[in-house]
C-alpha atoms as a PDB file:
ATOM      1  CA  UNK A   1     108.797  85.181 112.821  1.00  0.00           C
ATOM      2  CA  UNK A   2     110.523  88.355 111.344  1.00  0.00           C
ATOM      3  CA  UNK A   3     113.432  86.334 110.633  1.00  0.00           C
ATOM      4  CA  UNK A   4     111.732  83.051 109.144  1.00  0.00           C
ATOM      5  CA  UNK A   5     109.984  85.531 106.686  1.00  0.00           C
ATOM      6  CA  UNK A   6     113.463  86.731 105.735  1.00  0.00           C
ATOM      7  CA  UNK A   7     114.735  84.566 105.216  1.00  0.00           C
ATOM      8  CA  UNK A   8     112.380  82.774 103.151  1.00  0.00           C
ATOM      9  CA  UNK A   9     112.023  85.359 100.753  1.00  0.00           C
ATOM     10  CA  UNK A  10     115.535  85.743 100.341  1.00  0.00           C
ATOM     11  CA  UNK A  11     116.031  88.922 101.916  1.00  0.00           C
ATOM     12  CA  UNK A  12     119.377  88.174 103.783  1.00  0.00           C
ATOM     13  CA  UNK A  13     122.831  88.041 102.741  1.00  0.00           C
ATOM     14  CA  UNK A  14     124.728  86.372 101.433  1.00  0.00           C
ATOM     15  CA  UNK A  15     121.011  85.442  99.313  1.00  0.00           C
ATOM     16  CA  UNK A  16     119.960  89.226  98.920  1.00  0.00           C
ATOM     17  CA  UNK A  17     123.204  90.391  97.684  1.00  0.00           C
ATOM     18  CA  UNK A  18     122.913  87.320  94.811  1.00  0.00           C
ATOM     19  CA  UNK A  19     119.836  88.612  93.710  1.00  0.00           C
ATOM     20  CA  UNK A  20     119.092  90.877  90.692  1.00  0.00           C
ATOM     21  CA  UNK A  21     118.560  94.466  90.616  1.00  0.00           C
ATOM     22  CA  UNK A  22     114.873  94.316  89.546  1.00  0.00           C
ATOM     23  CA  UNK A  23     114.073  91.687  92.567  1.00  0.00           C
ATOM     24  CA  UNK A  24     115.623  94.036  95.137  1.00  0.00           C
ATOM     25  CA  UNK A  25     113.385  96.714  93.660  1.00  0.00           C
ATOM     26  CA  UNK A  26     110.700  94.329  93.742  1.00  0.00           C
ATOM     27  CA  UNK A  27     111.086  93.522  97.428  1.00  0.00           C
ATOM     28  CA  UNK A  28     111.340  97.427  98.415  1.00  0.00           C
ATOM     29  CA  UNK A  29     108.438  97.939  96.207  1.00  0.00           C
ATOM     30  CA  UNK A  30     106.412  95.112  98.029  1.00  0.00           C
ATOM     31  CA  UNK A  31     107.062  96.873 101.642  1.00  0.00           C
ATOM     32  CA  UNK A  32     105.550 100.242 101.059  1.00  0.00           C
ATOM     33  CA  UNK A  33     102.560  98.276  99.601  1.00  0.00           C
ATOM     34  CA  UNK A  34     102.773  96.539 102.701  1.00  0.00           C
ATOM     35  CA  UNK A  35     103.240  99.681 104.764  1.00  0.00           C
ATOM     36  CA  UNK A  36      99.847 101.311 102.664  1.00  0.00           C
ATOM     37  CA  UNK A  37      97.778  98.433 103.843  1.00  0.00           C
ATOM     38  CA  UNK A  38      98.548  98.134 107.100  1.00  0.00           C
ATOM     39  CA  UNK A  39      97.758 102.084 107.484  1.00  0.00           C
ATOM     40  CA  UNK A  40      94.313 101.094 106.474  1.00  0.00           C
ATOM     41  CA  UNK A  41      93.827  98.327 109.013  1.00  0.00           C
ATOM     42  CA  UNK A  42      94.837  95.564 106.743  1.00  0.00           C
ATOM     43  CA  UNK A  43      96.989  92.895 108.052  1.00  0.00           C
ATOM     44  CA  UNK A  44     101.025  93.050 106.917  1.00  0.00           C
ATOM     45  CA  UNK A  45     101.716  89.173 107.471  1.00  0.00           C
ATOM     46  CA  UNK A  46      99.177  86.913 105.977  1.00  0.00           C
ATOM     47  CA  UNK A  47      97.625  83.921 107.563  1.00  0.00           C
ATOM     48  CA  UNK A  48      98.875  81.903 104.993  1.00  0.00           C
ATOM     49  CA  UNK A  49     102.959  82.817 105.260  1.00  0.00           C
ATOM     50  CA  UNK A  50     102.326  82.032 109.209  1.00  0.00           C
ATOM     51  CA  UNK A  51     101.228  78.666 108.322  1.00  0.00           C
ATOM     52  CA  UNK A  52     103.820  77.427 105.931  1.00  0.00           C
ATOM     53  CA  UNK A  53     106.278  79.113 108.379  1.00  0.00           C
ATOM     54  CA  UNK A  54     105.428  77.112 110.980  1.00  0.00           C
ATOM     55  CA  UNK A  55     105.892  73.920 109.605  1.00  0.00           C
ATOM     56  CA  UNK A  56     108.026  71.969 107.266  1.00  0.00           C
ATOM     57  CA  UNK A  57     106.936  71.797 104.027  1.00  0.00           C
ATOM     58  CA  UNK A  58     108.915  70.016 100.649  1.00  0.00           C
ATOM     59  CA  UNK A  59     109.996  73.220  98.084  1.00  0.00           C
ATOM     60  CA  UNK A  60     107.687  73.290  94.694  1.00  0.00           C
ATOM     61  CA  UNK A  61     107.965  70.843  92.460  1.00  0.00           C
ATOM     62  CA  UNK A  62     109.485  71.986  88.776  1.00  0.00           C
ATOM     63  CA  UNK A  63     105.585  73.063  87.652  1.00  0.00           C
ATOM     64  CA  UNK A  64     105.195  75.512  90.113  1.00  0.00           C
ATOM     65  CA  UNK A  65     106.482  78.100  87.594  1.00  0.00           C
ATOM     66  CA  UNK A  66     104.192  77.742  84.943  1.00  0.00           C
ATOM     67  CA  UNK A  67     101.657  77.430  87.189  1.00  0.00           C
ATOM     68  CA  UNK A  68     102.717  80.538  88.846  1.00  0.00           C
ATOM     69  CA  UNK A  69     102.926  82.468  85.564  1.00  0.00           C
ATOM     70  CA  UNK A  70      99.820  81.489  84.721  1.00  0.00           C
ATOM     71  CA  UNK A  71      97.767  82.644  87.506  1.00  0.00           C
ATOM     72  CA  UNK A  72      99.870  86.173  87.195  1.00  0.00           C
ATOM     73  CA  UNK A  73      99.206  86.490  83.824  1.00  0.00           C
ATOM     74  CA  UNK A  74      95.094  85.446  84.599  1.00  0.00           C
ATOM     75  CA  UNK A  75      95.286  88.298  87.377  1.00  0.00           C
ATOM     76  CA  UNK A  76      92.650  91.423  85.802  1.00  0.00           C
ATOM     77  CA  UNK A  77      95.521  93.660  85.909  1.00  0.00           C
ATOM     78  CA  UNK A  78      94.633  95.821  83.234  1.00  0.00           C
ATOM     79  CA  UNK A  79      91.058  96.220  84.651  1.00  0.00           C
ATOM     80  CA  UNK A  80      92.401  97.376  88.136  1.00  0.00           C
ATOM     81  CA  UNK A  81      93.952  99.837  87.219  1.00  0.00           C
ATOM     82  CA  UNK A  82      90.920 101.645  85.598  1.00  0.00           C
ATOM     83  CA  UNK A  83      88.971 100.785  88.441  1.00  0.00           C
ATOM     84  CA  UNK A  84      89.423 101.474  92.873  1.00  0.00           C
ATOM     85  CA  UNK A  85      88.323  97.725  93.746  1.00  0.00           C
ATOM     86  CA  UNK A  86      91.033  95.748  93.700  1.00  0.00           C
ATOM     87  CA  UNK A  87      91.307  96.789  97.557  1.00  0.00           C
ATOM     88  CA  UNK A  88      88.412  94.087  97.658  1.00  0.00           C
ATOM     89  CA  UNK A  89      90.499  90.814  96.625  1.00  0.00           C
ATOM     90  CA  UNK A  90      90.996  88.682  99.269  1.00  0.00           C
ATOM     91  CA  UNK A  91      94.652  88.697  99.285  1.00  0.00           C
ATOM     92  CA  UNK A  92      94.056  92.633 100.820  1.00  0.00           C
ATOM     93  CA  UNK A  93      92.176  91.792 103.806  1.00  0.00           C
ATOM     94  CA  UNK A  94      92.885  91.421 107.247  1.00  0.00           C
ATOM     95  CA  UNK A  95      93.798  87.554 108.280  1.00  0.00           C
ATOM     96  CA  UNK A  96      93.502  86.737 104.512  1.00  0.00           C
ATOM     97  CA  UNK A  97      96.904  85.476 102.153  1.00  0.00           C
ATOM     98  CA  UNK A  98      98.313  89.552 102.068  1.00  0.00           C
ATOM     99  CA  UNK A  99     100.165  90.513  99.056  1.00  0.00           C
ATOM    100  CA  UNK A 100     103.162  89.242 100.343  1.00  0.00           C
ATOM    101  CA  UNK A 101     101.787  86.262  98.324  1.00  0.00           C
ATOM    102  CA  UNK A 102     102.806  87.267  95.367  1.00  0.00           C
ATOM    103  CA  UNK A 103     106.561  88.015  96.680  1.00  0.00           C
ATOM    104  CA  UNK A 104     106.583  84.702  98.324  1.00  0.00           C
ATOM    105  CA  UNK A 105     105.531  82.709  94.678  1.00  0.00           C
ATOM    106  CA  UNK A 106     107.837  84.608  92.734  1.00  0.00           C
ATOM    107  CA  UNK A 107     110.776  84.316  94.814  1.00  0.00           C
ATOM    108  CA  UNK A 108     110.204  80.649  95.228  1.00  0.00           C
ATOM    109  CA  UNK A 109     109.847  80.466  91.068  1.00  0.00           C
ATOM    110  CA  UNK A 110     113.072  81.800  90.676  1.00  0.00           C
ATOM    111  CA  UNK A 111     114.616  79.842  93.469  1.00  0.00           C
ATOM    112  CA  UNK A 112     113.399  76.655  92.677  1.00  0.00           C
ATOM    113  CA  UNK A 113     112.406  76.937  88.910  1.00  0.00           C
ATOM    114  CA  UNK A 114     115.284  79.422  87.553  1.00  0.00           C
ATOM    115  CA  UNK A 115     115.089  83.207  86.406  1.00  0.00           C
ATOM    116  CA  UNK A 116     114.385  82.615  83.074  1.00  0.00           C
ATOM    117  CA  UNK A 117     112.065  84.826  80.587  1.00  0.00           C
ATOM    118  CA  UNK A 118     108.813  83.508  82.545  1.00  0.00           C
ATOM    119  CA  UNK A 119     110.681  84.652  86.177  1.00  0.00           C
ATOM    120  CA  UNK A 120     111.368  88.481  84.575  1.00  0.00           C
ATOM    121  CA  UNK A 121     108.004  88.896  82.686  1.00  0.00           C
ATOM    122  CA  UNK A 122     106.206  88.156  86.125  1.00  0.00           C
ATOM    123  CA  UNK A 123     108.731  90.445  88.577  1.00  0.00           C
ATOM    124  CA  UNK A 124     107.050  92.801  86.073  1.00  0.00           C
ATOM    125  CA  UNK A 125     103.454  92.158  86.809  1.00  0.00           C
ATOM    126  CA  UNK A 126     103.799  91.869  90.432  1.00  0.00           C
ATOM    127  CA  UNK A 127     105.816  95.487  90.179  1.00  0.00           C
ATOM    128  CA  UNK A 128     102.605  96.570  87.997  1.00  0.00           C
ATOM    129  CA  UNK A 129     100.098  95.165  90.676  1.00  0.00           C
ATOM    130  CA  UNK A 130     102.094  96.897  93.309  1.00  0.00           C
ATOM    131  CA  UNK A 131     101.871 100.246  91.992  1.00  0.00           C
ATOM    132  CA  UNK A 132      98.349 100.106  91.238  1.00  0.00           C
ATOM    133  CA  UNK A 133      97.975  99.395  95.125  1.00  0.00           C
ATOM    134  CA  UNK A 134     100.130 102.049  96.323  1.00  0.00           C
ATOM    135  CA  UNK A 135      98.302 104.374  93.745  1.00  0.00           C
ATOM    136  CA  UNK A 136      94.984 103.649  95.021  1.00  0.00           C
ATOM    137  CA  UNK A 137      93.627 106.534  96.353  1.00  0.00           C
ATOM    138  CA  UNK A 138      91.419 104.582  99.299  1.00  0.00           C
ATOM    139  CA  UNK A 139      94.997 103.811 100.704  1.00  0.00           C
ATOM    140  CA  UNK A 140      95.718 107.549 101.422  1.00  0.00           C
ATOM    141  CA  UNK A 141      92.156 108.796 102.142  1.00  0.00           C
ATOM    142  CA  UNK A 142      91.666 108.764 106.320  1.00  0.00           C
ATOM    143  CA  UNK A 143      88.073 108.846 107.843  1.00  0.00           C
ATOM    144  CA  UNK A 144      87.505 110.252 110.903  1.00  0.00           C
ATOM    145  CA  UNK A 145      84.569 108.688 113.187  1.00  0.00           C
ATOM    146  CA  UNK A 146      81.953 111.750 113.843  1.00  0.00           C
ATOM    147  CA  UNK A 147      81.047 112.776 117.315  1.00  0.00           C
ATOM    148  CA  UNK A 148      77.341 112.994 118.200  1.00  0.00           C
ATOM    149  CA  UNK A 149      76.989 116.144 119.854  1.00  0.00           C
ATOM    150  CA  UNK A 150      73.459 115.428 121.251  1.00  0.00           C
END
């Protein structure tokens, strides 16, 4: 599974060497998000990747990338960062898509619909959404269940 995930998201060489700086970054970025959720319970791999992992599937067709930019650029991002809640999307939750969504549909825009302006402006707001996970401070707070001493 490890390896399917790899290299679908381009993160073996000779691929990952071929890539740009900021998508490296990007990729790093998107595994201590990862590694923040899955300290709170939240699942790492999502339901979704497992799916279209285990089957074969045609690559997007050549309006995947606007219709990737446009749901990025849709995305509240703005509001969550003013706000703790974004832990509630779906796409955080356990057996839900997982963030590696967003990885997954911007690799596969600049791998099947080029790395033009569109490509860069949206390895930006997936960096932005990132951070404002990792800076969330639910991620780092730990509960401890109470004993009943009766």
């Amino acid at each position: 599974m490890f390896s399917g995930l790899k290299r679908e998201l381009g993160l073996v060489d000779p691929v990952w060497s071929s890539h740009p700086p900021e998508w490296r970054n990007l990729c790093t970025l998107w595994l201590r998000v990862e590694g923040a959720l899955a300290r709170t319970g939240r699942a790492i791999l999502s339901w979704m990747l497992n799916k279209k992992l285990s089957q074969e599937h045609p690559p997007p067709n050549g309006n995947f990338g606007k219709m990737w930019t446009t749901y990025l650029s849709r995305l509240p991002i703005t509001e969550w960062e003013n706000a703790s809640d974004i832990l509630k999307e779906v796409w955080c939750r356990p057996r839900q898509t997982g963030v590696v969504f967003f990885l997954l549909g911007t690799y596969w825009q600049g791998e099947y619909c080029g790395t033009g302006k569109d490509w860069h402006n949206n390895v930006q707001r997936v960096e932005r959404l990132f951070n404002i996970l990792l800076s969330n401070p639910a991620l780092y707070a730990f509960t401890f269940p109470s004993r009943n001493n009766s």
